[in-house]
N, C-alpha and C. Protein backbone atom coordinates (compact mmCIF):
# COMPACT_ATOMS: atom_id res chain seq x y z
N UNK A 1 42.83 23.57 -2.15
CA UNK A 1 44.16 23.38 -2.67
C UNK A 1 44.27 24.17 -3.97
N UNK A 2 44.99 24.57 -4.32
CA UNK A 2 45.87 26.17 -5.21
C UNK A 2 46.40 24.91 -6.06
N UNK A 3 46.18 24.86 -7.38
CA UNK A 3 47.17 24.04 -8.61
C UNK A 3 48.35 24.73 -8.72
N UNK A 4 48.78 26.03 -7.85
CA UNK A 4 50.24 26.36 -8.33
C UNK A 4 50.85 25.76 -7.09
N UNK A 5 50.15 24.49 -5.90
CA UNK A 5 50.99 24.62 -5.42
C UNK A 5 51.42 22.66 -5.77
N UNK A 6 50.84 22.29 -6.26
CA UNK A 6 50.86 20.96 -7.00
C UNK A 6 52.47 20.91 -8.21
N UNK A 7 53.16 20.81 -7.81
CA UNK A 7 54.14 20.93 -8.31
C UNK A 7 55.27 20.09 -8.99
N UNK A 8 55.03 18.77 -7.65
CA UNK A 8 55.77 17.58 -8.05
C UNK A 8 55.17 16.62 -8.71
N UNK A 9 55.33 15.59 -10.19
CA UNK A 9 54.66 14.92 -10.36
C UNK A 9 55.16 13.52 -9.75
N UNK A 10 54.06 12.48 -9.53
CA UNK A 10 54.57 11.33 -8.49
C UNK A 10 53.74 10.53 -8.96
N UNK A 11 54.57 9.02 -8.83
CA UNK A 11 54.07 8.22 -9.65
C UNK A 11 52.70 7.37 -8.86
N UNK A 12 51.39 6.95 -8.52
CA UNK A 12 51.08 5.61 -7.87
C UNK A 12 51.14 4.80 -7.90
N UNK A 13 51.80 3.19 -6.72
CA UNK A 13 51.53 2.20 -6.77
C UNK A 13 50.81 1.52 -6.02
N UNK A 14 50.29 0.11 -6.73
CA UNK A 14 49.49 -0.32 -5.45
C UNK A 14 50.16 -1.72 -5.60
N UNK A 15 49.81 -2.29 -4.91
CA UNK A 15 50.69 -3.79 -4.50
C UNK A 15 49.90 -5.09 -4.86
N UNK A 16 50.51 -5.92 -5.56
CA UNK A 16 50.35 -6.79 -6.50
C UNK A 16 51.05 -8.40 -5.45
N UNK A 17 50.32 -8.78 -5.15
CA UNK A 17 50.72 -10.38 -4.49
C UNK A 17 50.81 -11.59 -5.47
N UNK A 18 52.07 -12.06 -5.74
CA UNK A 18 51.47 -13.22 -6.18
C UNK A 18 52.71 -14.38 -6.25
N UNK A 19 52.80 -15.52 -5.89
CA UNK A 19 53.71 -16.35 -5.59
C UNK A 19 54.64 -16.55 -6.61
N UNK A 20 55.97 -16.75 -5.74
CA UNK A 20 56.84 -17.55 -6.49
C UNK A 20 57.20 -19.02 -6.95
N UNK A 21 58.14 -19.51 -7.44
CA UNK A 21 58.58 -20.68 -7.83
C UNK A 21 58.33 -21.68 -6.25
N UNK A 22 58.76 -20.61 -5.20
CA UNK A 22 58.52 -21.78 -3.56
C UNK A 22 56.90 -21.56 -3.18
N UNK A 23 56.15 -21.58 -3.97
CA UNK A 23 54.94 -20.91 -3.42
C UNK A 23 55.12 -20.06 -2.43
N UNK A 24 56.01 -18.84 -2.23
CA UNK A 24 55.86 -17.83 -1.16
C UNK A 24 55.34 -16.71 -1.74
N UNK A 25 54.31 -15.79 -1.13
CA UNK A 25 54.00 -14.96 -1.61
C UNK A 25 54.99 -13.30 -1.61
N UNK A 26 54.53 -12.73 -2.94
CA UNK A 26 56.02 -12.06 -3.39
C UNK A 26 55.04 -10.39 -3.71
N UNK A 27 55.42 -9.64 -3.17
CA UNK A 27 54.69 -8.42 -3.45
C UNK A 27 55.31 -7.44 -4.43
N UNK A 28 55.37 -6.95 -5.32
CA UNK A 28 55.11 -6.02 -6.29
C UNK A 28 54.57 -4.95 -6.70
N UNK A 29 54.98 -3.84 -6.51
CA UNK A 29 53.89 -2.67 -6.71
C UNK A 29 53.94 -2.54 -8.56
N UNK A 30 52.81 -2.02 -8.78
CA UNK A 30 51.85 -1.82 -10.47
C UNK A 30 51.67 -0.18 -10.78
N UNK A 31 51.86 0.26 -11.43
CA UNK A 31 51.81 1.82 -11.33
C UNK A 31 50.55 1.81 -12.14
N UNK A 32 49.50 2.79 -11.11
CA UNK A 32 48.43 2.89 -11.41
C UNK A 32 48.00 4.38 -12.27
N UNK A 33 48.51 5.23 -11.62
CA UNK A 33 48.80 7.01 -12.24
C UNK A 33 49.57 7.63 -11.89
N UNK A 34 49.82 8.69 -12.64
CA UNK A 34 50.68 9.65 -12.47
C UNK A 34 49.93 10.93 -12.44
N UNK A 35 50.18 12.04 -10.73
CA UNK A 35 49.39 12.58 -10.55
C UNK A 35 50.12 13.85 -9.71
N UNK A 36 49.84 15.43 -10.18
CA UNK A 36 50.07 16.39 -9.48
C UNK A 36 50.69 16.35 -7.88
N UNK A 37 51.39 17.00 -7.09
CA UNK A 37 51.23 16.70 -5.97
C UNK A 37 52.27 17.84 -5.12
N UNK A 38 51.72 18.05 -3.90
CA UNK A 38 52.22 19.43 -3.41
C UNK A 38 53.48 18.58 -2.18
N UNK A 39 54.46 18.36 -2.43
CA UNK A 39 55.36 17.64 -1.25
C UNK A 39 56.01 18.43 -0.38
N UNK A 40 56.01 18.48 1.35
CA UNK A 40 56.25 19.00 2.18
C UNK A 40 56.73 18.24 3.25
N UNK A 41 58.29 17.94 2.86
CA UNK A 41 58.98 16.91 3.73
C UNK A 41 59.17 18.08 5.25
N UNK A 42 59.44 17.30 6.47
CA UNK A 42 59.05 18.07 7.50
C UNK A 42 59.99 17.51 8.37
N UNK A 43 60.35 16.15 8.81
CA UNK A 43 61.51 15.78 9.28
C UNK A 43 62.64 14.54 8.67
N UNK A 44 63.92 14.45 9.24
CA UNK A 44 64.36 13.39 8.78
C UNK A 44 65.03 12.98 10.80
N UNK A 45 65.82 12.22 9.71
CA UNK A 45 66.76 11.40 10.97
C UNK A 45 67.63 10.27 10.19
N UNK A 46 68.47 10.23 11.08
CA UNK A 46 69.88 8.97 10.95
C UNK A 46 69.72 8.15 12.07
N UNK A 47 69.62 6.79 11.51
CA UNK A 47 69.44 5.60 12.82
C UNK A 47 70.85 4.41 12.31
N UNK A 48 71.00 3.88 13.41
CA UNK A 48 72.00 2.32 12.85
C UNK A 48 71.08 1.42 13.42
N UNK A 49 71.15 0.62 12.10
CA UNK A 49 70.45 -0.57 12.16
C UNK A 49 71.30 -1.52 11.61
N UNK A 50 71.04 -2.55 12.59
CA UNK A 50 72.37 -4.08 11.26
C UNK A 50 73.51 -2.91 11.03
N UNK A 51 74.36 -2.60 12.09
CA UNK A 51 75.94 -2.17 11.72
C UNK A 51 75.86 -1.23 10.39
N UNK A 52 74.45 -0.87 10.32
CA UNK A 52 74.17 0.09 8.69
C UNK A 52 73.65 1.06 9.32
N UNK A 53 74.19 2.41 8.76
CA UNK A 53 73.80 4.03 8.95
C UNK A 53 72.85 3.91 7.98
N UNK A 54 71.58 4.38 8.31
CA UNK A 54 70.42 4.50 7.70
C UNK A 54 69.50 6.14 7.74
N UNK A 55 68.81 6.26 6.77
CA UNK A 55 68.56 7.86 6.65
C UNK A 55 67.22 7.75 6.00
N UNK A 56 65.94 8.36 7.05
CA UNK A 56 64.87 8.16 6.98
C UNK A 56 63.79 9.49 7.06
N UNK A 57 63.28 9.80 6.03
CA UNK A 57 62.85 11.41 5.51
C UNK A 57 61.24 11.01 5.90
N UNK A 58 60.40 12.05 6.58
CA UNK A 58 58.96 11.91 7.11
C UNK A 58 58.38 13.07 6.15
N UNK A 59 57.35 13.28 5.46
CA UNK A 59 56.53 14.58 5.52
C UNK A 59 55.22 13.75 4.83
N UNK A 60 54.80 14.99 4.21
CA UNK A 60 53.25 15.12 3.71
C UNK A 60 53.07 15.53 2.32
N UNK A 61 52.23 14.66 1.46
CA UNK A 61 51.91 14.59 0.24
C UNK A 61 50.72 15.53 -0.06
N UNK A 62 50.25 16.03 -0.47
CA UNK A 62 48.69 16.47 -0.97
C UNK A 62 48.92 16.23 -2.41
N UNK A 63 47.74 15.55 -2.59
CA UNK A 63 47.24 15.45 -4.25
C UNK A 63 45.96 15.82 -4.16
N UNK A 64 45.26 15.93 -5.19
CA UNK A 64 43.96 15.53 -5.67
C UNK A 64 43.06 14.81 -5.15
N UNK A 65 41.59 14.63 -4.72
CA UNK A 65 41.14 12.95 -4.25
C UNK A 65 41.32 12.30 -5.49
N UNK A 66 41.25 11.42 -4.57
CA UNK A 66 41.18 9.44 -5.31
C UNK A 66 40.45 8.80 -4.73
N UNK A 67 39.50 8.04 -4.85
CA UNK A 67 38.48 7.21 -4.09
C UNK A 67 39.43 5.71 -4.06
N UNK A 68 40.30 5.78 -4.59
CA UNK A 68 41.34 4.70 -5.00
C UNK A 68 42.46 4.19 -4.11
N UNK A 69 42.81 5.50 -3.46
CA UNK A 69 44.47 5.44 -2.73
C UNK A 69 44.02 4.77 -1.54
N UNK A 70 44.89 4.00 -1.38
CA UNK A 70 44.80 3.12 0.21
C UNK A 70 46.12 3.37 0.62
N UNK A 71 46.42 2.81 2.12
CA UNK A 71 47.95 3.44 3.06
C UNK A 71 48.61 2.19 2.63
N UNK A 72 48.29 0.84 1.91
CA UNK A 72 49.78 -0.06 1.49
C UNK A 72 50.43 0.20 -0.01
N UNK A 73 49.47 1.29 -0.63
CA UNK A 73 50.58 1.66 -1.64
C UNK A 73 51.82 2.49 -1.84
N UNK A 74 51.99 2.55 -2.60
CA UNK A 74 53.75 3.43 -3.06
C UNK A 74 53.87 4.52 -3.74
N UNK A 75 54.51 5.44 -3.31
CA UNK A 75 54.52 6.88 -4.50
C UNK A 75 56.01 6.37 -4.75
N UNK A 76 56.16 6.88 -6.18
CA UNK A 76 57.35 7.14 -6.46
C UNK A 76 57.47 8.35 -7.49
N UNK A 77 58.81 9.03 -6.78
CA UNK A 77 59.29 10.37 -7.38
C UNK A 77 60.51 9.95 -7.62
N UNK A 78 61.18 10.33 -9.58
CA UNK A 78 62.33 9.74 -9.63
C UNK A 78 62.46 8.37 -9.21
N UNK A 79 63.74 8.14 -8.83
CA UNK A 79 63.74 6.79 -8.90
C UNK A 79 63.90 6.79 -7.17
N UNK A 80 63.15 7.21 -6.63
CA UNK A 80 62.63 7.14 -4.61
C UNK A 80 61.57 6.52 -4.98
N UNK A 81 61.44 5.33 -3.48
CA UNK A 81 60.03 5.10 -3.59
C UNK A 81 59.85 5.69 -2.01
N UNK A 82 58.15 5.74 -1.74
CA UNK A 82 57.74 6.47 -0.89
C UNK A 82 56.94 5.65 0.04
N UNK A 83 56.68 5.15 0.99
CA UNK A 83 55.39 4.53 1.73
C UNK A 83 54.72 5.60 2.28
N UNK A 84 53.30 4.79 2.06
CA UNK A 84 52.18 5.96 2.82
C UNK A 84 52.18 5.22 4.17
N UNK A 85 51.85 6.11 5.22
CA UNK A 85 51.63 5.70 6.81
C UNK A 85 50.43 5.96 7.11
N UNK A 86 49.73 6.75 6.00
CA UNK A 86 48.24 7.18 6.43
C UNK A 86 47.92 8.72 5.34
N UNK A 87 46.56 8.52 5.82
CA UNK A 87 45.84 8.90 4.29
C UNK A 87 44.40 9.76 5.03
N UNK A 88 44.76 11.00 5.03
CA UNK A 88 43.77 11.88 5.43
C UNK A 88 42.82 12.33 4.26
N UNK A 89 41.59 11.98 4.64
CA UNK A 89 40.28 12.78 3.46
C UNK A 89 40.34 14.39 3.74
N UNK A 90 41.10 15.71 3.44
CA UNK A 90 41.01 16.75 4.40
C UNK A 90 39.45 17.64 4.09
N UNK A 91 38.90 17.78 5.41
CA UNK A 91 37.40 18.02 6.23
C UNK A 91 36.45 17.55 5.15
N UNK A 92 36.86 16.02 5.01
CA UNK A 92 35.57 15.40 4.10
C UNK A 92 35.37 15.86 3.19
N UNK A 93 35.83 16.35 2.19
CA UNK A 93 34.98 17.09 1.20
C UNK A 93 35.47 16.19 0.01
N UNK A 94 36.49 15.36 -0.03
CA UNK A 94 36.23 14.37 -1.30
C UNK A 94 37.21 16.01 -2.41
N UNK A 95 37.91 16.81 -1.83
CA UNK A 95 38.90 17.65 -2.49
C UNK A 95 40.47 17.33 -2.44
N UNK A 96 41.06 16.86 -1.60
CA UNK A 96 42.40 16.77 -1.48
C UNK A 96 42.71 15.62 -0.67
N UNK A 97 43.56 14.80 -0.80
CA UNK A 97 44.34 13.21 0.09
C UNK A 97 45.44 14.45 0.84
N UNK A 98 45.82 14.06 2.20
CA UNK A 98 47.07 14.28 2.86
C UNK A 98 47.29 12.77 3.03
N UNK A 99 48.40 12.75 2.36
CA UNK A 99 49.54 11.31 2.97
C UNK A 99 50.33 11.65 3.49
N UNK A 100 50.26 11.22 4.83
CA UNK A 100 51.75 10.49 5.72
C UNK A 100 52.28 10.16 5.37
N UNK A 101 54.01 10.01 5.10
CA UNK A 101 54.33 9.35 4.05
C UNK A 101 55.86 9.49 4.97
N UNK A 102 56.51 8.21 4.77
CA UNK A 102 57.99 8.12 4.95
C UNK A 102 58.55 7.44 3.62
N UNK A 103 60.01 8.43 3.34
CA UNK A 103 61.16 7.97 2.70
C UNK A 103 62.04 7.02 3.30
N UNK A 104 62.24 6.26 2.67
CA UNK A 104 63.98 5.17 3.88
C UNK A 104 64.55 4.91 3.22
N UNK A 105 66.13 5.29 3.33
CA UNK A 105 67.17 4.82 2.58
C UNK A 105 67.75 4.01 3.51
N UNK A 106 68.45 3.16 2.77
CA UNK A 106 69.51 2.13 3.65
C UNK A 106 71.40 2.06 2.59
């Protein structure tokens, strides 16, 4: 991976459980770093869901490794947040994360 192609900076979260006033458990993401990252959105689409037009962006993250990142945390760019779907080591070498990653607006 080329640092000129690391371009976007993006925030990490990871997810924080912990109950409310009904004892239900309430999730929260914690921003852990803020880190380089090469973004290469690749598809979208428009679905109706619940009588709501909805608009849902797919691509691929590369950062840096992290021995850290797991697939239930959150990127956020600006004020988007991001889910990871999956989290490639690329050919093992402990050099670069590819995240799967979907956007969803509602």
């Amino acid at each position: 991976m080329n640092a000129d192609e690391l371009r976007t900076r993006i925030l990490l979260r990871k997810p924080v459980h912990t109950p409310n006033a009904a004892l239900e458990m309430v999730t929260t993401y914690v921003a852990v770093a803020t880190v380089w990252a090469a973004v290469e959105w690749e598809s979208g689409r428009r679905f109706e869901a619940a009588k709501q037009l909805n608009a849902e962006l797919q691509g691929i993250i590369r950062i840096r490794y992290r021995s850290d990142v797991k697939a239930d945390w959150q990127l956020g760019m600006g004020n988007r947040n991001i889910q990871i779907l999956s989290i490639a080591n690329t050919k093992e070498r402990h050099e670069e994360l590819v995240l799967n990653c979907k956007e969803a607006e509602d």
